[in-house]
Protein backbone atom coordinates (compact mmCIF):
# COMPACT_ATOMS: atom_id res chain seq x y z
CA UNK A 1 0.00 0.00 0.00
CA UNK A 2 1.32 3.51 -1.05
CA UNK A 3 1.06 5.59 1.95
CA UNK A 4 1.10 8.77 -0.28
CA UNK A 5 -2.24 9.88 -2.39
CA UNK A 6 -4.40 12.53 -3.78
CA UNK A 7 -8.14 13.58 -2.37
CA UNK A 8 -11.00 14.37 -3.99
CA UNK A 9 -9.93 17.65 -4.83
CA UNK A 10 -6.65 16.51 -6.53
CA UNK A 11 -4.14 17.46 -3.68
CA UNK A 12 -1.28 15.38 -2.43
CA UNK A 13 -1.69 13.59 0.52
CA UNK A 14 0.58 11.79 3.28
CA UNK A 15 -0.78 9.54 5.41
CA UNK A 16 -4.24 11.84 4.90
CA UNK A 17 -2.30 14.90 5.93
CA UNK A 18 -2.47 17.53 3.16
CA UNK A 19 0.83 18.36 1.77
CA UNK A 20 0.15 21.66 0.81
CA UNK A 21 -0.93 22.73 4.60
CA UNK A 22 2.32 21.24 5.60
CA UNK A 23 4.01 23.43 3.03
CA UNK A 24 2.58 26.30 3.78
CA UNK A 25 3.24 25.94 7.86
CA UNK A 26 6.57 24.78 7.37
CA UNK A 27 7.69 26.51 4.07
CA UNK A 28 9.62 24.75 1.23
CA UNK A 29 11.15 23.12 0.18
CA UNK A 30 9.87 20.30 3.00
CA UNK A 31 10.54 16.72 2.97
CA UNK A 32 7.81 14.26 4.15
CA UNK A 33 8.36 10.87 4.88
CA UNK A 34 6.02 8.35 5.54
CA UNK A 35 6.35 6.12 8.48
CA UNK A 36 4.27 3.58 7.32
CA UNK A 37 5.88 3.04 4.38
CA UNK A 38 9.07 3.32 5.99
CA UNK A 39 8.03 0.19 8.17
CA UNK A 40 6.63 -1.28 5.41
CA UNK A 41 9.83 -1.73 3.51
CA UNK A 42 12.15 -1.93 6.46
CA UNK A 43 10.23 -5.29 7.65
């Protein structure tokens, strides 16, 4: 399973945390790591 996706509205997603809010609170550029998927492929 891909731990990164877009909503309805056609905006990036992380572990259904919007990208773009991230972006904007923490500026760019921002790197976003998933720790699902991180588990995922370390296991």
């Amino acid at each position: 399973m891909d731990h990164f996706s877009y909503d309805a509205n056609g905006q990036l997603q992380a572990e259904h945390t919007s990208l773009q809010q991230l972006a904007e609170q923490y500026g760019t550029p921002l790197y976003v790591y998933s720790r699902a998927t991180l588990e995922r492929h370390w296991h």
